[in-house]
Protein backbone atom coordinates (compact mmCIF):
# COMPACT_ATOMS: atom_id res chain seq x y z
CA UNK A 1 0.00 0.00 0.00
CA UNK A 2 2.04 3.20 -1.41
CA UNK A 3 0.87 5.69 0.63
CA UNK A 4 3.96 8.01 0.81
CA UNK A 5 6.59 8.76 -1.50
CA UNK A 6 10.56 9.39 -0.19
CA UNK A 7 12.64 11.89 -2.22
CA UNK A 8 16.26 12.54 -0.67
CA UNK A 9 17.85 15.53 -1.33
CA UNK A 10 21.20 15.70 0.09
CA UNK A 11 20.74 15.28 4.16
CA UNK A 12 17.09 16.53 3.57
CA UNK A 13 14.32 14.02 3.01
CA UNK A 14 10.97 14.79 1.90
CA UNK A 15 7.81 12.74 2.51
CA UNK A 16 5.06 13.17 -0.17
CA UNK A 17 1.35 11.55 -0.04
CA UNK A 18 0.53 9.53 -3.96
CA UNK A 19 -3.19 9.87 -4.99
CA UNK A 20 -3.90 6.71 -2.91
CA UNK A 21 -2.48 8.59 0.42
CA UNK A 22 -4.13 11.70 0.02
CA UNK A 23 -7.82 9.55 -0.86
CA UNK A 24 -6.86 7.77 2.41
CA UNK A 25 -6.35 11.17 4.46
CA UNK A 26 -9.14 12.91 2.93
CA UNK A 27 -11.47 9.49 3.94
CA UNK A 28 -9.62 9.66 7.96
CA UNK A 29 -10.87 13.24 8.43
CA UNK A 30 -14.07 13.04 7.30
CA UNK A 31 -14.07 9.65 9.46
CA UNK A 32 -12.95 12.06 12.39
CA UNK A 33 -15.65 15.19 11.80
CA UNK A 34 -18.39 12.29 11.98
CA UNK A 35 -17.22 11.49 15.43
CA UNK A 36 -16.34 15.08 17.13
CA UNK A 37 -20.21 15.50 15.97
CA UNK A 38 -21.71 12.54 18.01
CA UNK A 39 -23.04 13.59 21.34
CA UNK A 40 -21.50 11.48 24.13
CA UNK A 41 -24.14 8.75 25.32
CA UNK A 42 -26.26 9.95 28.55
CA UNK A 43 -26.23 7.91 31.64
């Protein structure tokens, strides 16, 4: 599952999302808003 793509430059190393990680992180927070909107269940 290529979710991240390395590039090295030098002593610096960047981290980049492919299509399929950004779909995935996109899907997580929208997964997340659902629950922050649930009220917690009464007693």
């Amino acid at each position: 599952m290529d979710i991240v793509e390395f590039d090295k430059q030098g002593r610096i190393k960047y981290v980049k999302l492919t299509a399929d990680g950004v779909a995935l992180a996109a899907d997580f927070e929208n997964v997340l808003r659902k629950f922050a909107k649930l009220s917690p269940k009464k007693k």
